[in-house]
PDB file of N, CA and C in Angstrom:
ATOM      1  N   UNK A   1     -12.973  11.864  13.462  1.00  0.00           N
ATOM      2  CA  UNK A   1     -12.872  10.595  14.132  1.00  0.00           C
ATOM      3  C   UNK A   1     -11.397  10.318  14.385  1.00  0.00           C
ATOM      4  N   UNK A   2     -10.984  10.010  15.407  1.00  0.00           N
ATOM      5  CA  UNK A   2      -9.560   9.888  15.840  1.00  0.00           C
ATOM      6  C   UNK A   2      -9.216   8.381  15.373  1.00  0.00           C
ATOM      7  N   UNK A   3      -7.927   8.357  14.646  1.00  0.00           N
ATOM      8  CA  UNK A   3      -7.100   7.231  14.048  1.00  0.00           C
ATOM      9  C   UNK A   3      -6.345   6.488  14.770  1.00  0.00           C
ATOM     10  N   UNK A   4      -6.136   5.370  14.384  1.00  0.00           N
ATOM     11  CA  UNK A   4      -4.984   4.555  15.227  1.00  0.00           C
ATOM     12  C   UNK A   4      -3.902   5.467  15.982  1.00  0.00           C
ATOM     13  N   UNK A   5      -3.714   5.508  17.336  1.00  0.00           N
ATOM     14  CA  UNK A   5      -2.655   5.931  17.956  1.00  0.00           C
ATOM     15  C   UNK A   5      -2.765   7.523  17.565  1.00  0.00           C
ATOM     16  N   UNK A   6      -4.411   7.894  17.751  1.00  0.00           N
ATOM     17  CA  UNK A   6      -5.387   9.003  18.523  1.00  0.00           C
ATOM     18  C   UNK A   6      -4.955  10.032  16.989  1.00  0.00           C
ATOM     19  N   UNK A   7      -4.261   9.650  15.889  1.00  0.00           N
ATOM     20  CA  UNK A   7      -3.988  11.158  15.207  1.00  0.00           C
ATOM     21  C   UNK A   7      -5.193  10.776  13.634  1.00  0.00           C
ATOM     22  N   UNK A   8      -5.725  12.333  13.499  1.00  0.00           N
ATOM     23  CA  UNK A   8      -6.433  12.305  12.527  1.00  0.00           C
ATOM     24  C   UNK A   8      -5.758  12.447  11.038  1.00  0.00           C
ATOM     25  N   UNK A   9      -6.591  11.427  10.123  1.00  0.00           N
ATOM     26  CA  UNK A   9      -5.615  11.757   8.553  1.00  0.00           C
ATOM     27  C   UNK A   9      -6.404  12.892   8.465  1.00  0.00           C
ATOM     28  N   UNK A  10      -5.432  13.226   6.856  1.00  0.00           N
ATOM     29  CA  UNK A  10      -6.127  14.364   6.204  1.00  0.00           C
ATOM     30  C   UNK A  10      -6.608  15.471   6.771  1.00  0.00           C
ATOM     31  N   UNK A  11      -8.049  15.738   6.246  1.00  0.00           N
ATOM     32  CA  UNK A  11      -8.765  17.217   7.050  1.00  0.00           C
ATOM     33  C   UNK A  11      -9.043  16.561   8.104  1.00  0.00           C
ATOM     34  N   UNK A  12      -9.199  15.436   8.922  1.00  0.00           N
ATOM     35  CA  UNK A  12      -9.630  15.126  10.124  1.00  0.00           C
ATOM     36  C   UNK A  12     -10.855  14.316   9.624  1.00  0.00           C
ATOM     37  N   UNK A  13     -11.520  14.077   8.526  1.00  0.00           N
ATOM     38  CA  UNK A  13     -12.900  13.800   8.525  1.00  0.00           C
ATOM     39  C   UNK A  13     -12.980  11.936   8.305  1.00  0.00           C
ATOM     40  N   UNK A  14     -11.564  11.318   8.404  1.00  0.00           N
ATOM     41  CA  UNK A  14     -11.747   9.949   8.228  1.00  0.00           C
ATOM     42  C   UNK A  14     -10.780   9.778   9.224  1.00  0.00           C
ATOM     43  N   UNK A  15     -10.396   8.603   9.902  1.00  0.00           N
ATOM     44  CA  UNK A  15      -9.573   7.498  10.390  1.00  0.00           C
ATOM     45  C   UNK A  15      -8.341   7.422   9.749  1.00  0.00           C
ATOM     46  N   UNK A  16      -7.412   7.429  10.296  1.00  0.00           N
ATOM     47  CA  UNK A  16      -6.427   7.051   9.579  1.00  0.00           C
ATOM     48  C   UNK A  16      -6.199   5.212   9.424  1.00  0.00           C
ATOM     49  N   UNK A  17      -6.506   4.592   8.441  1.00  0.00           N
ATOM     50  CA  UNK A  17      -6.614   3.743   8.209  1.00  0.00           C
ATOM     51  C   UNK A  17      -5.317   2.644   7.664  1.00  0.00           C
ATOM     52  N   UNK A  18      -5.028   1.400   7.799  1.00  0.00           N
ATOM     53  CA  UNK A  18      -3.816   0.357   6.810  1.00  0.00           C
ATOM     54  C   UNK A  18      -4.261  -0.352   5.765  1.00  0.00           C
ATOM     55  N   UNK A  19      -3.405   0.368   4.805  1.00  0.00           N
ATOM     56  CA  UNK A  19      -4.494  -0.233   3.240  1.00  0.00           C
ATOM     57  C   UNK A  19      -2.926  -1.410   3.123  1.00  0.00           C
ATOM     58  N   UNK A  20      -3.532  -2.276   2.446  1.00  0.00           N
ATOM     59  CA  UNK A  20      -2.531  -3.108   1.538  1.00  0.00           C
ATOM     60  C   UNK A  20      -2.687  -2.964   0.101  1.00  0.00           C
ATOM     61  N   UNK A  21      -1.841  -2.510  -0.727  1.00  0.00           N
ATOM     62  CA  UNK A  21      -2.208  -2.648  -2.118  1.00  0.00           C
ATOM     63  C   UNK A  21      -0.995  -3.871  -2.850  1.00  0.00           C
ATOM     64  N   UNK A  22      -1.996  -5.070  -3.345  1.00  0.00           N
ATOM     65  CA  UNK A  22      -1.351  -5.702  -3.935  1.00  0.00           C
ATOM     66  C   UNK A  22      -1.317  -5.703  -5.499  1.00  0.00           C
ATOM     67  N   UNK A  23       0.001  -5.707  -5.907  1.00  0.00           N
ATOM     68  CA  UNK A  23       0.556  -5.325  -7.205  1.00  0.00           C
ATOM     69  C   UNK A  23       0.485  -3.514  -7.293  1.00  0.00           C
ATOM     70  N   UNK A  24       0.567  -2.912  -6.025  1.00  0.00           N
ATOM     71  CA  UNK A  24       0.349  -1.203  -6.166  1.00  0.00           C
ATOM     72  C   UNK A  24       2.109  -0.327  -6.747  1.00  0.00           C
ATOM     73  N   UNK A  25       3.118  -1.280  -7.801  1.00  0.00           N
ATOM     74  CA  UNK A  25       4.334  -0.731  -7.827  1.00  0.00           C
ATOM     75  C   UNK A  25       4.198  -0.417  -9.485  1.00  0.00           C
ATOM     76  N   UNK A  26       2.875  -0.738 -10.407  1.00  0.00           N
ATOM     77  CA  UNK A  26       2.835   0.117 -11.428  1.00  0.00           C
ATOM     78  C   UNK A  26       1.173   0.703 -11.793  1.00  0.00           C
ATOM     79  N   UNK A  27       1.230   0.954 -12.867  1.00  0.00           N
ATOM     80  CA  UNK A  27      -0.158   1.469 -13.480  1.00  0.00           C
ATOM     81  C   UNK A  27      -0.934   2.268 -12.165  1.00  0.00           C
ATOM     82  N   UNK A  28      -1.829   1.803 -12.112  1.00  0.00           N
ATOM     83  CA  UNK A  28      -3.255   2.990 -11.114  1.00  0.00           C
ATOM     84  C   UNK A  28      -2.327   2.835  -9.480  1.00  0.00           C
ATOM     85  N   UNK A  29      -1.481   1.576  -9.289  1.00  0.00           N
ATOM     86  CA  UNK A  29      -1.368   1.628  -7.946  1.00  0.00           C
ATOM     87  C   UNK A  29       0.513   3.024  -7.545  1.00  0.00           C
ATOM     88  N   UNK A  30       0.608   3.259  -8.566  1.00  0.00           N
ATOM     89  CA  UNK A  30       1.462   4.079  -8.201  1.00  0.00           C
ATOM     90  C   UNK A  30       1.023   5.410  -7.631  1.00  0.00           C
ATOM     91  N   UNK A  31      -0.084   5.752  -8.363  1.00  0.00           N
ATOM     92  CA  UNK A  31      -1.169   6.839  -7.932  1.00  0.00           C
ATOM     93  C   UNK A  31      -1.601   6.843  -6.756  1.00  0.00           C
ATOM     94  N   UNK A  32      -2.386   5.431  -6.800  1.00  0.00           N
ATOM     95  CA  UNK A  32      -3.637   5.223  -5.622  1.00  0.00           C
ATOM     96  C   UNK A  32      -2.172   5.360  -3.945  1.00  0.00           C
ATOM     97  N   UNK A  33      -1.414   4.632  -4.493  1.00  0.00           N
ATOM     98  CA  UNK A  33      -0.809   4.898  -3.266  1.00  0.00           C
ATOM     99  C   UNK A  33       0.481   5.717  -2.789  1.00  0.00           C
ATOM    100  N   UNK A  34       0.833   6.599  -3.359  1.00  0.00           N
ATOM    101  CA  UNK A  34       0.679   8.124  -2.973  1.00  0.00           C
ATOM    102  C   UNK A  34      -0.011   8.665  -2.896  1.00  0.00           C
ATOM    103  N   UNK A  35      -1.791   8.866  -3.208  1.00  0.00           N
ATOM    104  CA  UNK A  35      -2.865   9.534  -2.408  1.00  0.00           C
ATOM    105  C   UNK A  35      -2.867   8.971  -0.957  1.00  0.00           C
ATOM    106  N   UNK A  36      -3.174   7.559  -0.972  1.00  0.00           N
ATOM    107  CA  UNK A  36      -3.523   7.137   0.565  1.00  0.00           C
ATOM    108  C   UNK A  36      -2.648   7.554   1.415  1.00  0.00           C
ATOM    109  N   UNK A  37      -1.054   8.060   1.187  1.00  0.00           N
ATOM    110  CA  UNK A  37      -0.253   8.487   1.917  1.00  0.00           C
ATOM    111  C   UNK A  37      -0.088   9.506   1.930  1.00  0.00           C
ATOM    112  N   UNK A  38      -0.909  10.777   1.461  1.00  0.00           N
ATOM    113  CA  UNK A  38      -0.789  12.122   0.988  1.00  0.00           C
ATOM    114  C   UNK A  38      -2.266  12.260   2.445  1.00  0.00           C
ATOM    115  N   UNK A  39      -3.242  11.565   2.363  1.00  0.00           N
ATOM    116  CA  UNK A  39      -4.451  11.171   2.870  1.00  0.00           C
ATOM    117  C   UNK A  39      -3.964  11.076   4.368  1.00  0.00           C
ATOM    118  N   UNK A  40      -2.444  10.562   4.978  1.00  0.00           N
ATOM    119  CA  UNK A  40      -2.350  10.455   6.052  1.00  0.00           C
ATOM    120  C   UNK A  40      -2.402   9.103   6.332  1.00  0.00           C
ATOM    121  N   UNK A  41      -2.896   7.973   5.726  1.00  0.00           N
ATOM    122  CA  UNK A  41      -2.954   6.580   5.752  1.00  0.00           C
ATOM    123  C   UNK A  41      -1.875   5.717   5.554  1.00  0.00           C
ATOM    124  N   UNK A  42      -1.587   4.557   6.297  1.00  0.00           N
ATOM    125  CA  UNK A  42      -0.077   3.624   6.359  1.00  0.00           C
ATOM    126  C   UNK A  42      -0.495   2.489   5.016  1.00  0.00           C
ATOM    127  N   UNK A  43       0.355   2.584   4.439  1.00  0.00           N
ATOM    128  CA  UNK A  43       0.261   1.954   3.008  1.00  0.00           C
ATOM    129  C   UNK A  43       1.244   0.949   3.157  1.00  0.00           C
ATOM    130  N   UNK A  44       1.085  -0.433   2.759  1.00  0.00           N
ATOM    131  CA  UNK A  44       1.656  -1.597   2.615  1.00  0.00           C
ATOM    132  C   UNK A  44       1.932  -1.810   1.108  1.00  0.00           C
ATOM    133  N   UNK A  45       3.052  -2.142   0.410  1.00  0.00           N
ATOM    134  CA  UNK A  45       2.950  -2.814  -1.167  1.00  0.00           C
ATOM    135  C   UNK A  45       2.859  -4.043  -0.736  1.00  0.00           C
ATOM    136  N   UNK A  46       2.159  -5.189  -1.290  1.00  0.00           N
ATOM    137  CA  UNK A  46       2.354  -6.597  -1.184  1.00  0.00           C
ATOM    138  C   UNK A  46       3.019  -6.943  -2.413  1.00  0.00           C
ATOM    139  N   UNK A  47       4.071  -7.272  -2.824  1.00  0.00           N
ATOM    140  CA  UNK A  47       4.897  -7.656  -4.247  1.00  0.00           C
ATOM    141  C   UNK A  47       6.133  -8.528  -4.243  1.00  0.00           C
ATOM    142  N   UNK A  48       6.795  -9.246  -5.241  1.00  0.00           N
ATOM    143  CA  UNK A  48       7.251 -10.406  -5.372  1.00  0.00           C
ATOM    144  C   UNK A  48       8.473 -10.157  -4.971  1.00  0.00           C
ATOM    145  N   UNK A  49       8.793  -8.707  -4.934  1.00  0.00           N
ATOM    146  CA  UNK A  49      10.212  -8.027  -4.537  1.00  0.00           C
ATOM    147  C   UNK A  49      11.285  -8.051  -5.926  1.00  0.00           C
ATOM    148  N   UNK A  50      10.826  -8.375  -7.211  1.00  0.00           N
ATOM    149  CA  UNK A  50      11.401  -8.683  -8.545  1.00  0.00           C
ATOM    150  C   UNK A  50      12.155  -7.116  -8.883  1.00  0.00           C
ATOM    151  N   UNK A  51      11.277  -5.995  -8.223  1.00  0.00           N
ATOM    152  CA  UNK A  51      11.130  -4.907  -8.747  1.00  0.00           C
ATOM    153  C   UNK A  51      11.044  -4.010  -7.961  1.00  0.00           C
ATOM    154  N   UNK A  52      12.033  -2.666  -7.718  1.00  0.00           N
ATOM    155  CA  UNK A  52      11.521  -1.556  -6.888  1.00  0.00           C
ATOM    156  C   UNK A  52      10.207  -1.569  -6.486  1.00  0.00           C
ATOM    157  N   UNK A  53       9.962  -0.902  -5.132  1.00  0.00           N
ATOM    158  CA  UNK A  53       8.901  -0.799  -4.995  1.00  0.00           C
ATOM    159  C   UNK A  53       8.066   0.627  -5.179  1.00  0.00           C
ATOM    160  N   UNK A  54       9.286   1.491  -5.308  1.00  0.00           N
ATOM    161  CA  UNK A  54       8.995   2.592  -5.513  1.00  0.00           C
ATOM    162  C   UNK A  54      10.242   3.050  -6.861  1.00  0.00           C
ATOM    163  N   UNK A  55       9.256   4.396  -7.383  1.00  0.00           N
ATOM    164  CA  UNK A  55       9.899   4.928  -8.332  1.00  0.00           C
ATOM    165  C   UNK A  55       9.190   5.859  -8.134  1.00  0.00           C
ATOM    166  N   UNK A  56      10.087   7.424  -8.723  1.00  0.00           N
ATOM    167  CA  UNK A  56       9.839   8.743  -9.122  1.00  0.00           C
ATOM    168  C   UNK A  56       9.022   8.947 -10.327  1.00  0.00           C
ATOM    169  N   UNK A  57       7.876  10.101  -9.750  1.00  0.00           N
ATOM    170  CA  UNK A  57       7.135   9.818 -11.098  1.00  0.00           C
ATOM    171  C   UNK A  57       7.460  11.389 -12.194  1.00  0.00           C
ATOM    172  N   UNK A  58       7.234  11.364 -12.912  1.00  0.00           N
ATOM    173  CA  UNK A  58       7.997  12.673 -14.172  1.00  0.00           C
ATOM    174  C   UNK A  58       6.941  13.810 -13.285  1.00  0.00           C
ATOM    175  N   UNK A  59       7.826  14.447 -13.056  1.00  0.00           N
ATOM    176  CA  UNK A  59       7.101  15.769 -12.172  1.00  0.00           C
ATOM    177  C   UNK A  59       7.143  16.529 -10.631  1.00  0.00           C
ATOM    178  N   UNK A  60       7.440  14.559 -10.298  1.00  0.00           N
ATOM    179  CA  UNK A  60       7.310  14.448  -8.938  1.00  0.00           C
ATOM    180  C   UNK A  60       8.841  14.905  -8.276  1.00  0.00           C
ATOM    181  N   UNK A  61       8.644  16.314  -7.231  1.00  0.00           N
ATOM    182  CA  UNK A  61       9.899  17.138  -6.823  1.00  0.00           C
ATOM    183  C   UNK A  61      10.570  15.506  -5.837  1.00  0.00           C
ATOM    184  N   UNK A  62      11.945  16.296  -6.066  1.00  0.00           N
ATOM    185  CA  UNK A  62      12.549  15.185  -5.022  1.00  0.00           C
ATOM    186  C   UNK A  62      12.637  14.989  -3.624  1.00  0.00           C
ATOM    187  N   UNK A  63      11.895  16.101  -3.212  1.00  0.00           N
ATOM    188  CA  UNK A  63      11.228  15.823  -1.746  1.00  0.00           C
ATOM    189  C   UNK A  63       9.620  15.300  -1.943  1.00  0.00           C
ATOM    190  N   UNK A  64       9.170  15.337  -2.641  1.00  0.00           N
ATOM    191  CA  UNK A  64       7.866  14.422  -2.888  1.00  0.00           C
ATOM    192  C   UNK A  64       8.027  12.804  -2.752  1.00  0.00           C
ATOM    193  N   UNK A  65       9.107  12.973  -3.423  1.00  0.00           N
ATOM    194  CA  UNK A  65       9.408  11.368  -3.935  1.00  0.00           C
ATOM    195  C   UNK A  65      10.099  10.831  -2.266  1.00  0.00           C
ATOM    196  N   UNK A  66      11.152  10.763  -1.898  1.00  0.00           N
ATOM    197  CA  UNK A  66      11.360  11.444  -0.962  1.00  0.00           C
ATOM    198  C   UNK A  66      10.636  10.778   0.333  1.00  0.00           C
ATOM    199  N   UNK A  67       9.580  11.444   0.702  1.00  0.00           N
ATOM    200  CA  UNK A  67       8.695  11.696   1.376  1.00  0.00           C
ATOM    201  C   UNK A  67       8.020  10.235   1.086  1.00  0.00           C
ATOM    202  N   UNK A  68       7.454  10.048   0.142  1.00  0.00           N
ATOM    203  CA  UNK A  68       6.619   8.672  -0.315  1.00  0.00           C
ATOM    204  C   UNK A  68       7.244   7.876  -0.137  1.00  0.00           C
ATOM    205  N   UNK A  69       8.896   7.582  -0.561  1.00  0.00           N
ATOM    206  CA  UNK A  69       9.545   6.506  -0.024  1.00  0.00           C
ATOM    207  C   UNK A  69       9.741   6.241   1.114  1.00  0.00           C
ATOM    208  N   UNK A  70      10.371   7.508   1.784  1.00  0.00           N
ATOM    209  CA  UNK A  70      10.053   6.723   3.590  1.00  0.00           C
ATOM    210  C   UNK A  70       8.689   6.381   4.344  1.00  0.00           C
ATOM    211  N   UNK A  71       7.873   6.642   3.779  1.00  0.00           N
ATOM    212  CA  UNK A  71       6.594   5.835   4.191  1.00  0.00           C
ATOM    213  C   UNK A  71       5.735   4.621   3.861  1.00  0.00           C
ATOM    214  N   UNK A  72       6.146   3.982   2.495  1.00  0.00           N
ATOM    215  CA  UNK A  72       5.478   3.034   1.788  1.00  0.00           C
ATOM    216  C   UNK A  72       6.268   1.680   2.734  1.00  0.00           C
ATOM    217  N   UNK A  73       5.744   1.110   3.085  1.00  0.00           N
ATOM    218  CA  UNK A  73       6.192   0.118   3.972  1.00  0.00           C
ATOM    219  C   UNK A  73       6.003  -1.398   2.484  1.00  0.00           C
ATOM    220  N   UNK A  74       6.774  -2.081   2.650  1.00  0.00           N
ATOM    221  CA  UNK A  74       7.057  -3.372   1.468  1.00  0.00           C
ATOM    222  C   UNK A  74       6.573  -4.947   2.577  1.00  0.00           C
ATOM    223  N   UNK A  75       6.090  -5.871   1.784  1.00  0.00           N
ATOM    224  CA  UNK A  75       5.257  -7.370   2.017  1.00  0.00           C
ATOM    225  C   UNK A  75       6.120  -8.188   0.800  1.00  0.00           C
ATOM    226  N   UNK A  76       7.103  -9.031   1.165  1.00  0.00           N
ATOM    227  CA  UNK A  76       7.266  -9.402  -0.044  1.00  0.00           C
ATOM    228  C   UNK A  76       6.849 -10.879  -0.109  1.00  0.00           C
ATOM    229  N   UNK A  77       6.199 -11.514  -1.269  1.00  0.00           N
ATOM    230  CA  UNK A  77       5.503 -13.164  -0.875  1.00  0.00           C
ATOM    231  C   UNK A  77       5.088 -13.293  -2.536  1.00  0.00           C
ATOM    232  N   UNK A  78       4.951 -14.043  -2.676  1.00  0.00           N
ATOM    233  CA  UNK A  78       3.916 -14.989  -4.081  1.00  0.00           C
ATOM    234  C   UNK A  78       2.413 -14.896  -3.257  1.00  0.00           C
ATOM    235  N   UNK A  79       1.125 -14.431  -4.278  1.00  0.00           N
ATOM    236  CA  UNK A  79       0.456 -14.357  -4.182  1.00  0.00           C
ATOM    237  C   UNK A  79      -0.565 -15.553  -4.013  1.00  0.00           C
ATOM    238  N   UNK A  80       0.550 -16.957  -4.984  1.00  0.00           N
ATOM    239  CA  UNK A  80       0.057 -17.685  -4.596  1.00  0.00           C
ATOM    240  C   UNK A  80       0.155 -18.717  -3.438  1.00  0.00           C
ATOM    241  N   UNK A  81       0.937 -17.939  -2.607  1.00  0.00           N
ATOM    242  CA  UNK A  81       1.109 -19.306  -1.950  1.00  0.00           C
ATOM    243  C   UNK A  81       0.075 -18.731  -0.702  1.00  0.00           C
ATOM    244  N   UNK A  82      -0.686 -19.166  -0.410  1.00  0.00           N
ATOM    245  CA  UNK A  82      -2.258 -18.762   0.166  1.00  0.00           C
ATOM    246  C   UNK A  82      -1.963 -18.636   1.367  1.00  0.00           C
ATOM    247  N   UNK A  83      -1.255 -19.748   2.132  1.00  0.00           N
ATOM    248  CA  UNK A  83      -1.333 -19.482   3.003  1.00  0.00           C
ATOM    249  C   UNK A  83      -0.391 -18.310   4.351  1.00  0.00           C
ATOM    250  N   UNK A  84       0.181 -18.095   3.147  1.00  0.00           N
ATOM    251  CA  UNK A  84       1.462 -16.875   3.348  1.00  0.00           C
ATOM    252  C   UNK A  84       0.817 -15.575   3.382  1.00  0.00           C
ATOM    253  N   UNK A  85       0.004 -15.327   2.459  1.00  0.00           N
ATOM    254  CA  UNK A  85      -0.981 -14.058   2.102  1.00  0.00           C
ATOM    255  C   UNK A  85      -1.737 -14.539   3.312  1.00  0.00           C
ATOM    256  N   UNK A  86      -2.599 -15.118   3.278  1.00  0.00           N
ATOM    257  CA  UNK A  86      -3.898 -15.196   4.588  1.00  0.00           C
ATOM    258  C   UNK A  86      -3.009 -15.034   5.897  1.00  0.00           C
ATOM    259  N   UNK A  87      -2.034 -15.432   6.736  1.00  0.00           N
ATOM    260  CA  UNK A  87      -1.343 -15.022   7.684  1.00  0.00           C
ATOM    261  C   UNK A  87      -0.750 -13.773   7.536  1.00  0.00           C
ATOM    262  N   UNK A  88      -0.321 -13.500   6.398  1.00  0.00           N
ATOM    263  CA  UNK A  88      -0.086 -12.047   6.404  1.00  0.00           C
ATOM    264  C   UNK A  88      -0.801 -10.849   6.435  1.00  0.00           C
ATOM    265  N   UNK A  89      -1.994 -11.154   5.775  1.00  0.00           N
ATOM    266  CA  UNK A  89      -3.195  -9.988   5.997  1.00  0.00           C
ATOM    267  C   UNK A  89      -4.022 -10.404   7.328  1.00  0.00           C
ATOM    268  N   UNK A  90      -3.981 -11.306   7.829  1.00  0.00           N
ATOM    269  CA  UNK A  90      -4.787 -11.301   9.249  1.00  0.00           C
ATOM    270  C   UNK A  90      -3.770 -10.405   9.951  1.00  0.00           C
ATOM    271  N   UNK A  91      -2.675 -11.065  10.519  1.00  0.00           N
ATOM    272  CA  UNK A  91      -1.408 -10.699  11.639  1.00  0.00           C
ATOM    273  C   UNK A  91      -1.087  -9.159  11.320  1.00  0.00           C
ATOM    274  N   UNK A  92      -1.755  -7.958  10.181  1.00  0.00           N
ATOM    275  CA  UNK A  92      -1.344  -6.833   9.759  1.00  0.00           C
ATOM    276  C   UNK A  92      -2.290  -6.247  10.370  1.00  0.00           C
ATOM    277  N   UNK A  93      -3.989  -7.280  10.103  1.00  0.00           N
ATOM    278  CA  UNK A  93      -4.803  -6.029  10.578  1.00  0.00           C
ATOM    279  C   UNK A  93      -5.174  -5.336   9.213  1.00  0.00           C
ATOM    280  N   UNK A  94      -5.255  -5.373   8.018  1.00  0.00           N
ATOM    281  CA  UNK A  94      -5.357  -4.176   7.232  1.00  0.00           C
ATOM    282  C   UNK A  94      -6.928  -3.476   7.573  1.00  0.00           C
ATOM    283  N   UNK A  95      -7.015  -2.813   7.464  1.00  0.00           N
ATOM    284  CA  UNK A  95      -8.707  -1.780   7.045  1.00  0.00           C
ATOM    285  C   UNK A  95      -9.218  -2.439   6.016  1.00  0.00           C
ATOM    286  N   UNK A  96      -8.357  -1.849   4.743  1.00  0.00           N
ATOM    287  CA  UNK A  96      -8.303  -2.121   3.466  1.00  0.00           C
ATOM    288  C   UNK A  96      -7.214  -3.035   2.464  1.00  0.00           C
ATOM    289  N   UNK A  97      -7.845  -4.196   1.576  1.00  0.00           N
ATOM    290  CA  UNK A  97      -6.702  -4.417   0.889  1.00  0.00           C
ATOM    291  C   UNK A  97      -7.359  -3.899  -0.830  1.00  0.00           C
ATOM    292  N   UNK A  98      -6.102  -3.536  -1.462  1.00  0.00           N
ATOM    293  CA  UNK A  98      -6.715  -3.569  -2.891  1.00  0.00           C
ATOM    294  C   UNK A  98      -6.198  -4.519  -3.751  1.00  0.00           C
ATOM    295  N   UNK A  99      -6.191  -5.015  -4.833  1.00  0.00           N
ATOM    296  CA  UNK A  99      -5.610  -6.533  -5.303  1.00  0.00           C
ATOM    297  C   UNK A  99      -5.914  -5.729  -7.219  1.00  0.00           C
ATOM    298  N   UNK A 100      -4.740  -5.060  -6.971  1.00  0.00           N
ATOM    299  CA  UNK A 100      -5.108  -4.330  -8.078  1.00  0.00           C
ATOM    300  C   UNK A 100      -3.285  -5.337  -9.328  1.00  0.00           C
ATOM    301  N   UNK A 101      -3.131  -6.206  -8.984  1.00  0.00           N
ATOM    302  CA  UNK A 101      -2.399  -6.836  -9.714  1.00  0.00           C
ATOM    303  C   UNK A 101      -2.520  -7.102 -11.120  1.00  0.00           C
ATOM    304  N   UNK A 102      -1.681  -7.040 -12.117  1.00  0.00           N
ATOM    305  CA  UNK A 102      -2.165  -7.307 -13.422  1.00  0.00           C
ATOM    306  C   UNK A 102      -2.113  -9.239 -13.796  1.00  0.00           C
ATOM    307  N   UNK A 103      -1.778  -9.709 -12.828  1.00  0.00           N
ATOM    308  CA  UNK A 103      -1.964 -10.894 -12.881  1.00  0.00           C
ATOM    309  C   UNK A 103      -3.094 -11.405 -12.776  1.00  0.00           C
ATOM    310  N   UNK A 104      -3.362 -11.603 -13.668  1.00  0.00           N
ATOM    311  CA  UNK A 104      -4.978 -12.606 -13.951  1.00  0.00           C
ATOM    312  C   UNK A 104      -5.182 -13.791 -13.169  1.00  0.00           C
ATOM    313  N   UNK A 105      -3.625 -14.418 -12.170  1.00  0.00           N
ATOM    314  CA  UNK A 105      -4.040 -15.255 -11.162  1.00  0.00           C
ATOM    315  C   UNK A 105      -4.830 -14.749 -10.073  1.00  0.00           C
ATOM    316  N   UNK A 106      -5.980 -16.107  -9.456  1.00  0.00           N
ATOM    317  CA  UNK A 106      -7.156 -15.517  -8.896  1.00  0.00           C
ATOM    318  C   UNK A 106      -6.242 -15.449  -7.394  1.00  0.00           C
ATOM    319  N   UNK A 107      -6.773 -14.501  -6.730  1.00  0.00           N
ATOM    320  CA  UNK A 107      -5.857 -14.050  -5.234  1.00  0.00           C
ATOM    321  C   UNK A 107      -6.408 -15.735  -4.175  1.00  0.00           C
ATOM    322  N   UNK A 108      -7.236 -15.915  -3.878  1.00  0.00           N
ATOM    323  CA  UNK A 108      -7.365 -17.284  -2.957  1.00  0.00           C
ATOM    324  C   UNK A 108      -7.970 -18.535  -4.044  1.00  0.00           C
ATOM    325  N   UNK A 109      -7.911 -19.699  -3.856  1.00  0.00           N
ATOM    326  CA  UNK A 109      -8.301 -20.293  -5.002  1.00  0.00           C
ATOM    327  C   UNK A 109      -9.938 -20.805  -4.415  1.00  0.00           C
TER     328      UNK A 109
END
């Protein structure tokens, strides 16, 4: 299936898709998003900007790392301020968002 601006991710067998991962700069989202960008997919961090958004992971060659940094595109906002997030994920378009934050605040109230 042909992706935004006709190019296929990966083996060709999905869309290349725009994920947002919010809180994706530790734990599972450091993973999850270097796959989606390994996958061929445009990856957004949504984060407070307190903190790199990227870091090298123990293993990871320095053209890996590299590579992941010039593609991870950065959102920087408070999660809570609602109406900042809701204009921001409409006006992006995402496919996908993930809201994988360790903040126990609820994402819309």
């Amino acid at each position: 299936m042909a992706a935004k601006g006709g190019k296929n991710a990966g083996s060709g067998s999905c869309r290349r898709q725009e994920h947002s991962c919010h809180g994706g700069t530790r734990f599972i989202g450091l993973f999850l998003s270097r796959q989606l960008i390994k996958e061929g997919h445009q990856v957004t961090l949504f984060t407070r900007g307190k903190a790199p958004i990227t870091q090298q992971l123990p293993g990871e060659s320095d053209a890996e790392y590299a590579e992941f940094s010039s593609k991870v595109l950065h959102l920087k906002g408070e999660r809570q301020d609602f109406d900042f997030v809701k204009t921001s994920l409409s006006a992006k378009g995402f496919d996908v968002v993930y809201d994988i934050n360790g903040n126990p605040t609820p994402f819309f109230p």
